[in-house]
Protein backbone atom coordinates (compact mmCIF):
# COMPACT_ATOMS: atom_id res chain seq x y z
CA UNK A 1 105.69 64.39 47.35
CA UNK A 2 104.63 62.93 50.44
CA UNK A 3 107.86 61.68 51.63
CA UNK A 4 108.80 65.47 51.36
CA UNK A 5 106.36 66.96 52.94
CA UNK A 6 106.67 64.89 55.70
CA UNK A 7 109.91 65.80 57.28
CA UNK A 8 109.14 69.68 56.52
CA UNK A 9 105.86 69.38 58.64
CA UNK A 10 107.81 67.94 61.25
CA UNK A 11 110.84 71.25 61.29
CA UNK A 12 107.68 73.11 61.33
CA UNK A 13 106.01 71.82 64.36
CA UNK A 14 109.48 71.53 65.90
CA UNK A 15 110.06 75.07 65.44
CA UNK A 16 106.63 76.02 66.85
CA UNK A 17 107.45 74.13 69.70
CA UNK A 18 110.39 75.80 70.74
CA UNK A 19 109.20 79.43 69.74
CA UNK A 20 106.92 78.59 71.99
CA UNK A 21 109.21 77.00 75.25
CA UNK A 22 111.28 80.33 74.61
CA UNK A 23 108.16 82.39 75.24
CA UNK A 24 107.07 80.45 78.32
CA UNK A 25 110.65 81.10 79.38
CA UNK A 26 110.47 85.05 78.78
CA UNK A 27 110.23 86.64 82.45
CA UNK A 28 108.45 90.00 80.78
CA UNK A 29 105.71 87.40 78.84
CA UNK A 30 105.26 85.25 81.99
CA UNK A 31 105.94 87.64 84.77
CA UNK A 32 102.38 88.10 85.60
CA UNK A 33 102.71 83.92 86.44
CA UNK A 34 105.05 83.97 88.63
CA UNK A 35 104.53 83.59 92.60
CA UNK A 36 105.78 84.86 94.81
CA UNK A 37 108.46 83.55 96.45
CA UNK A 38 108.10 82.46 100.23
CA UNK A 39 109.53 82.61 103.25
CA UNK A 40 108.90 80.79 106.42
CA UNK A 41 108.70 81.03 109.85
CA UNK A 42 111.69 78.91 109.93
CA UNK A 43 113.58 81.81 107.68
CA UNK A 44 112.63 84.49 110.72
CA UNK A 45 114.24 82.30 113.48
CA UNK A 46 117.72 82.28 111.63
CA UNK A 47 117.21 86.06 111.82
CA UNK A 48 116.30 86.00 115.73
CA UNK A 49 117.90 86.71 119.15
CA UNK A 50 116.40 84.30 121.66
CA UNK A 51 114.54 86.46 124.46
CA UNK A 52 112.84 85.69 127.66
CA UNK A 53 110.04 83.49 127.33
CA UNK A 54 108.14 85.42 129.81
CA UNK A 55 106.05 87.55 128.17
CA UNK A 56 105.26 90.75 129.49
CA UNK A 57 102.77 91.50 132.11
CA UNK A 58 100.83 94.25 129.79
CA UNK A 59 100.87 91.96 126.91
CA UNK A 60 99.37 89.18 128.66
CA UNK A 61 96.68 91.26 129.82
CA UNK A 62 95.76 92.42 125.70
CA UNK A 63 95.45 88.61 124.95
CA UNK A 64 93.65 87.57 128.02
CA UNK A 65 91.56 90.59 127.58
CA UNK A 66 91.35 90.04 123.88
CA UNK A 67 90.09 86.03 123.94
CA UNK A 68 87.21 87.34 126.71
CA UNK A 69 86.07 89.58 123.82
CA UNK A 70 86.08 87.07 121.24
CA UNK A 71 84.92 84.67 123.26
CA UNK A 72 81.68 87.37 124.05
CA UNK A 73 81.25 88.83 121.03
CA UNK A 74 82.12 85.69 118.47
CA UNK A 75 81.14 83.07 120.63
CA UNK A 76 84.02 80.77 119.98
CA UNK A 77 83.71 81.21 116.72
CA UNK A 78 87.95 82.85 116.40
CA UNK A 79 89.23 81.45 119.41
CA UNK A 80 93.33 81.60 120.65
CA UNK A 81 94.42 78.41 120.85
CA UNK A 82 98.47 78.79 121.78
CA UNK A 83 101.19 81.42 122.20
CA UNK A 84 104.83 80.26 121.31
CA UNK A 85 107.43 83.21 122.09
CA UNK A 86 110.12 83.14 118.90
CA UNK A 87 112.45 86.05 119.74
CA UNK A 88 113.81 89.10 119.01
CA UNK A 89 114.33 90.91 116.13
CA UNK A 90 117.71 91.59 115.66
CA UNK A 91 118.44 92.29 111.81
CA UNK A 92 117.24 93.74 108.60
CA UNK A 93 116.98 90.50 106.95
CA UNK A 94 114.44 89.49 109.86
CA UNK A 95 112.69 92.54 109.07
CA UNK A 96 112.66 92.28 105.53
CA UNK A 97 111.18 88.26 105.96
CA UNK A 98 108.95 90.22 108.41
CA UNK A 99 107.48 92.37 105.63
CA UNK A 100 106.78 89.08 103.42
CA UNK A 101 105.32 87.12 106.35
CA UNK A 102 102.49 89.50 107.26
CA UNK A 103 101.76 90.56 103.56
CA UNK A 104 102.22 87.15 101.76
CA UNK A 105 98.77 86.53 99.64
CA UNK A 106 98.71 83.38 100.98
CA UNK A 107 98.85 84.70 105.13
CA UNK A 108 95.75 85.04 107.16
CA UNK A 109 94.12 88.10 108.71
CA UNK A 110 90.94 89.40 110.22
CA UNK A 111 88.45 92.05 109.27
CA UNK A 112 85.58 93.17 110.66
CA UNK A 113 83.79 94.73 114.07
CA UNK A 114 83.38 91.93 116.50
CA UNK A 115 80.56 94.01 118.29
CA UNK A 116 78.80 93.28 114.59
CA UNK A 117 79.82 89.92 114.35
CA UNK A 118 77.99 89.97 110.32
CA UNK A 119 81.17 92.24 109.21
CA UNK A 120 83.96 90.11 110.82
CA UNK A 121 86.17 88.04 107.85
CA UNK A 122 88.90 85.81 108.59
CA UNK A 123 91.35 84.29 105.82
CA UNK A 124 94.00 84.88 103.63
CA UNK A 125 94.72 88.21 102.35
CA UNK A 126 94.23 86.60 98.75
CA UNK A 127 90.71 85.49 99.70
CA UNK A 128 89.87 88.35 101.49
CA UNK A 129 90.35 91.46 98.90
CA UNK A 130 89.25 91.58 95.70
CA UNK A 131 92.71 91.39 93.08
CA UNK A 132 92.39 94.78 92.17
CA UNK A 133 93.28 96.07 95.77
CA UNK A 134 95.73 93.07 96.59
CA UNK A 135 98.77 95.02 96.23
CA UNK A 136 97.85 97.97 97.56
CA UNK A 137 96.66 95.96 100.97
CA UNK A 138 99.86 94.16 101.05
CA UNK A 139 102.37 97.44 100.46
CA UNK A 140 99.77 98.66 103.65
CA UNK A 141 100.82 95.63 105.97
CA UNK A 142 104.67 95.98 104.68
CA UNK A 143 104.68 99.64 105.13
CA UNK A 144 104.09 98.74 108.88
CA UNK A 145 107.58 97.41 108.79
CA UNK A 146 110.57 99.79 109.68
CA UNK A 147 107.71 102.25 110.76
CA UNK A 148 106.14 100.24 113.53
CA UNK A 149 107.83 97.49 114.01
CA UNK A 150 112.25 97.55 114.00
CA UNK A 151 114.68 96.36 115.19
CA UNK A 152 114.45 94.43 118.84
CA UNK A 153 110.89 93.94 118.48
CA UNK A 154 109.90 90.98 120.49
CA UNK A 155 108.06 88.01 118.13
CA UNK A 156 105.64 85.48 119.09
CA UNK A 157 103.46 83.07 117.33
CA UNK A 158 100.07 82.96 117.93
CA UNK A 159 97.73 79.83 116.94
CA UNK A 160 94.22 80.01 115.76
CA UNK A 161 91.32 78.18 115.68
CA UNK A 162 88.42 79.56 112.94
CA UNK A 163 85.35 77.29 112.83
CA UNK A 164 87.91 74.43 112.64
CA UNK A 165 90.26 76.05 110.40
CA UNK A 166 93.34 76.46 112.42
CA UNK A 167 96.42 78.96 111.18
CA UNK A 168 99.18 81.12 112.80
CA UNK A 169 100.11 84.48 112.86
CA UNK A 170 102.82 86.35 113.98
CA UNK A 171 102.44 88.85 116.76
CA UNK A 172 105.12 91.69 117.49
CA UNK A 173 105.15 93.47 120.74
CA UNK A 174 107.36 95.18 123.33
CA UNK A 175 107.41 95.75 126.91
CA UNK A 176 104.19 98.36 126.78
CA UNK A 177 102.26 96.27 124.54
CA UNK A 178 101.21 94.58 121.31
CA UNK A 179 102.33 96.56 118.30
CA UNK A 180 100.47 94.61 115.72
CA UNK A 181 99.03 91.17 115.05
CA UNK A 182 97.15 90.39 111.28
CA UNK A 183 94.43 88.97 113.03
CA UNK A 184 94.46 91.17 116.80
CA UNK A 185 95.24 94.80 115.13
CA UNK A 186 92.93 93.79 112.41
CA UNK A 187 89.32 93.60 114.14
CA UNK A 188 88.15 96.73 115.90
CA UNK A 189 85.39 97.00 118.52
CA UNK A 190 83.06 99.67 117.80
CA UNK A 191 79.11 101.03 118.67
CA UNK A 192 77.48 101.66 115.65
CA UNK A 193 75.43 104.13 117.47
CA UNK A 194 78.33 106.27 119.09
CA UNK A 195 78.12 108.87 121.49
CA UNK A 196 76.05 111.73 121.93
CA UNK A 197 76.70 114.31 124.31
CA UNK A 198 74.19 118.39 124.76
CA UNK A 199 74.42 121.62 126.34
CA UNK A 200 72.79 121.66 129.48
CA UNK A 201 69.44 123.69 128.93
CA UNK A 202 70.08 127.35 128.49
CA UNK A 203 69.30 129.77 131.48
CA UNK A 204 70.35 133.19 129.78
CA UNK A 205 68.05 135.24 126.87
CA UNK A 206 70.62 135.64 124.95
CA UNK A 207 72.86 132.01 124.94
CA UNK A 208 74.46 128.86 122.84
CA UNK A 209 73.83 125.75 122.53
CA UNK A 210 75.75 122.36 121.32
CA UNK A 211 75.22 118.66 120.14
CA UNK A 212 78.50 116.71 119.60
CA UNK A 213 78.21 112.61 118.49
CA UNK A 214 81.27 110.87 117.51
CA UNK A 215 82.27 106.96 117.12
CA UNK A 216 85.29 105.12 119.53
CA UNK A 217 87.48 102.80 117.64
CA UNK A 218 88.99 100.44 120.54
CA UNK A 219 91.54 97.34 120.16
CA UNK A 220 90.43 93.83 120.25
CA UNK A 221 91.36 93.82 124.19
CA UNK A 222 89.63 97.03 124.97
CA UNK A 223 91.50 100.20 125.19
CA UNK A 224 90.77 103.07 122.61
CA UNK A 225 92.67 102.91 119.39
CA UNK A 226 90.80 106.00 117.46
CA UNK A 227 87.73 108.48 117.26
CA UNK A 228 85.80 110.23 114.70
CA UNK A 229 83.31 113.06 115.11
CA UNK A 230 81.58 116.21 115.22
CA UNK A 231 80.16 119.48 116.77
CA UNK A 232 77.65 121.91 116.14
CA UNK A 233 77.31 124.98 117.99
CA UNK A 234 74.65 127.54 117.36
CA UNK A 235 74.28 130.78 118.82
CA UNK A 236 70.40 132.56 119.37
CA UNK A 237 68.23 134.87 121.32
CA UNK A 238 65.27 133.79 121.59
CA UNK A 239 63.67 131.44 118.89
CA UNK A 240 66.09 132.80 116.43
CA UNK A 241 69.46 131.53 115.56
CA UNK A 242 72.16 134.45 114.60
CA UNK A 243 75.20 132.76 113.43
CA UNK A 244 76.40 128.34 114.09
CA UNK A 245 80.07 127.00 114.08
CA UNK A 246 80.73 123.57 113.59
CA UNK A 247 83.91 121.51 113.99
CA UNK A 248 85.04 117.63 113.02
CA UNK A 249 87.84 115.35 113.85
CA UNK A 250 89.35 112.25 113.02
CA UNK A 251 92.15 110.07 114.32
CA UNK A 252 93.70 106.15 114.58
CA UNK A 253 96.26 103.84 115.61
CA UNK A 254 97.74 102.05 113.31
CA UNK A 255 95.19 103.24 110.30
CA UNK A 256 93.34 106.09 108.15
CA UNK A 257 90.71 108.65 109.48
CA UNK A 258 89.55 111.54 107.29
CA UNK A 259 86.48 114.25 108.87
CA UNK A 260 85.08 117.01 106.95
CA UNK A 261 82.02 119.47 108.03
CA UNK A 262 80.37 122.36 106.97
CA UNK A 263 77.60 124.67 108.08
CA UNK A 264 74.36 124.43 105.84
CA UNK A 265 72.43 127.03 107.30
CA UNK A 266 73.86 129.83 109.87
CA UNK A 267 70.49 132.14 110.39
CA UNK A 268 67.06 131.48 111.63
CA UNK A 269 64.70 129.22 112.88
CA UNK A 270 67.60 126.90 113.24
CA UNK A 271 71.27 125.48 112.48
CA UNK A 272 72.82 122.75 110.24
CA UNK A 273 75.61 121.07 109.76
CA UNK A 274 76.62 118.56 107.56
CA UNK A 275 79.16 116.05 108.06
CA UNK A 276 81.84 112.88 106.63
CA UNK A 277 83.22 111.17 109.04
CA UNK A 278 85.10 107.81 108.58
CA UNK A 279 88.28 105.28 109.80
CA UNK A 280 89.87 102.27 108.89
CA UNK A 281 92.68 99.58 109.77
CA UNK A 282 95.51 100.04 107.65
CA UNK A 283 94.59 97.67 104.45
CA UNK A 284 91.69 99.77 103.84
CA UNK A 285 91.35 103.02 102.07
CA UNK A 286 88.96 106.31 102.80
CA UNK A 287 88.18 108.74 99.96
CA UNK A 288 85.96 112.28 100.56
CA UNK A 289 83.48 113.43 97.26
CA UNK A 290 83.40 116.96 97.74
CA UNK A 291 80.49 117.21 95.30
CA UNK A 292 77.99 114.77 97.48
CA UNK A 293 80.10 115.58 100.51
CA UNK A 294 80.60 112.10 101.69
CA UNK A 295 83.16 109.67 102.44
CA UNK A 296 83.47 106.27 101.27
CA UNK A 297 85.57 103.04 102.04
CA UNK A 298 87.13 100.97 99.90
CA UNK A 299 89.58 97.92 100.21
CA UNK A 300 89.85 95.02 102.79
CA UNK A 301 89.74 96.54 106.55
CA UNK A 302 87.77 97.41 109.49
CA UNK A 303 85.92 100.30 109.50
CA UNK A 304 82.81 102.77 110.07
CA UNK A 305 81.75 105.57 107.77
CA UNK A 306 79.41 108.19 109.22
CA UNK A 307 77.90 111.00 106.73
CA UNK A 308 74.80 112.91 107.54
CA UNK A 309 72.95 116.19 108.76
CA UNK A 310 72.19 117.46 111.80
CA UNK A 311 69.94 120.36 112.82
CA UNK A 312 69.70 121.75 116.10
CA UNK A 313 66.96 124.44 117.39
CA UNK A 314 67.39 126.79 120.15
């Protein structure tokens, strides 16, 4: 019996062994295995018009201006260490390698608010966002593509230098400026406290009076890339308030910006307002609870998220 059990053990572990190479071979089994596939530097030159190596005078100025602020801010920690001009694009296949440079899990970018150098982040997309909002940050940085940057967008490569890590990215810009960088459009500068701007004091009986804050989102090299904020307005004779109007905004560059307000209390001794304010580079995500009325982040991105109350007396 031996002798014929032998050979049948043997078709049976033979047949579990291919059952089983078929299965590793079954794209809808393994699919969730599978990497992606990438493309290289190398891939976007074949796709490339040579252009003038001189790069323009406004885009020098936003990386000058930019390594000052990193260099203030970060203290060498992210420093620029080369600029090597590739090209231009010239056709959808560059744009579509375009779209898997910048979003690739494995490419590096930068999050953070360099004027809080605690929030500022700087590796690879994969390290960077938790796997449940992978996708949805890389579909963000592709989405750029064909919407920002096109066709006969200038390319350069910039090199990087991370507490000794050292990586590229690829910079696109034209003639008026930088259009967007992983690392570059992906750190903000902005004052936690904002701005605050009154009413002068009120001559008349009968008058108004205002409060307005709101937050400046500014690129890396300065120059103001969005705003979020607020105004409340009340309207009184005397000590006593009759009626208050209140107003919000909300606006970026190359991101998301939600505002909501409402008034709280209209008559009396006083006004309120309450407000949800909030923006974010374009990997992140903002969401407004109308029940606590507040907004909320979520994702990997730079941003600031204001919600409170104000009152204001006459």
């Amino acid at each position: 019996m031996k002798k014929l059990l032998t050979p049948f053990r043997l078709l049976a572990l033979a047949t579990i062994l291919a059952l089983s190479s078929c299965q590793s071979e079954d794209p809808e089994i393994s699919g969730q295995e599978i990497t992606e596939v990438k493309t290289s530097v190398n891939d976007l030159r074949k796709e490339i018009t040579p252009a003038n190596q001189i790069i323009p005078e406004m885009v020098q100025t936003q990386i000058n201006d930019s390594k000052a602020n990193l260099e203030q801010y970060l203290e060498n920690d992210l420093q620029i260490e080369g600029i090597s001009v590739i090209g231009k694009l010239s056709t959808a296949r560059g744009l579509e390698i375009t779209q898997d440079l910048i979003s690739q899990k494995n490419s590096f970018i930068a999050t953070g608010n360099i004027l809080d150098p605690a929030t500022v982040k700087v590796g690879s997309i994969i390290n960077l966002n938790p796997a449940e909002e992978l996708s949805a940050a890389q579909t963000e940085l592709k989405n750029l593509v064909g919407r920002e940057i096109t066709i006969d967008t200038h390319v350069m490569e910039i090199s990087w230098n991370h507490k000794g890590e050292k990586f590229s990215t690829l910079c696109f810009y034209n003639d008026s400026g930088i259009i967007w960088d992983n690392v570059l459009g992906g750190l903000v500068m902005i004052s936690q406290r904002g701005n605050v701007e009154e009413s002068p004091a009120a001559q008349a009986k009968v008058s108004s009076k205002w409060y307005k804050q709101w937050w400046t989102a500014n690129w890396l090299w300065g120059s103001k890339r969005g705003e979020i904020g607020y105004k409340i307005t009340i309207y009184y004779s005397g000590s006593s308030v009759s009626n208050v109007d209140v107003s919000d905004w909300g606006s970026i560059s190359l991101g998301k910006a939600k505002s909501e307000s409402k008034v709280t209390k209209k008559t009396g001794a006083y006004g309120q307002c309450r407000y949800a304010l909030g923006l974010c580079t374009p990997t992140g995500s903002l969401s407004f609870n109308s029940n606590n009325f507040s907004i909320s982040f979520s994702g990997l991105g730079s941003n600031i998220v204001s919600n409170g109350t104000k009152s204001l007396y006459p």
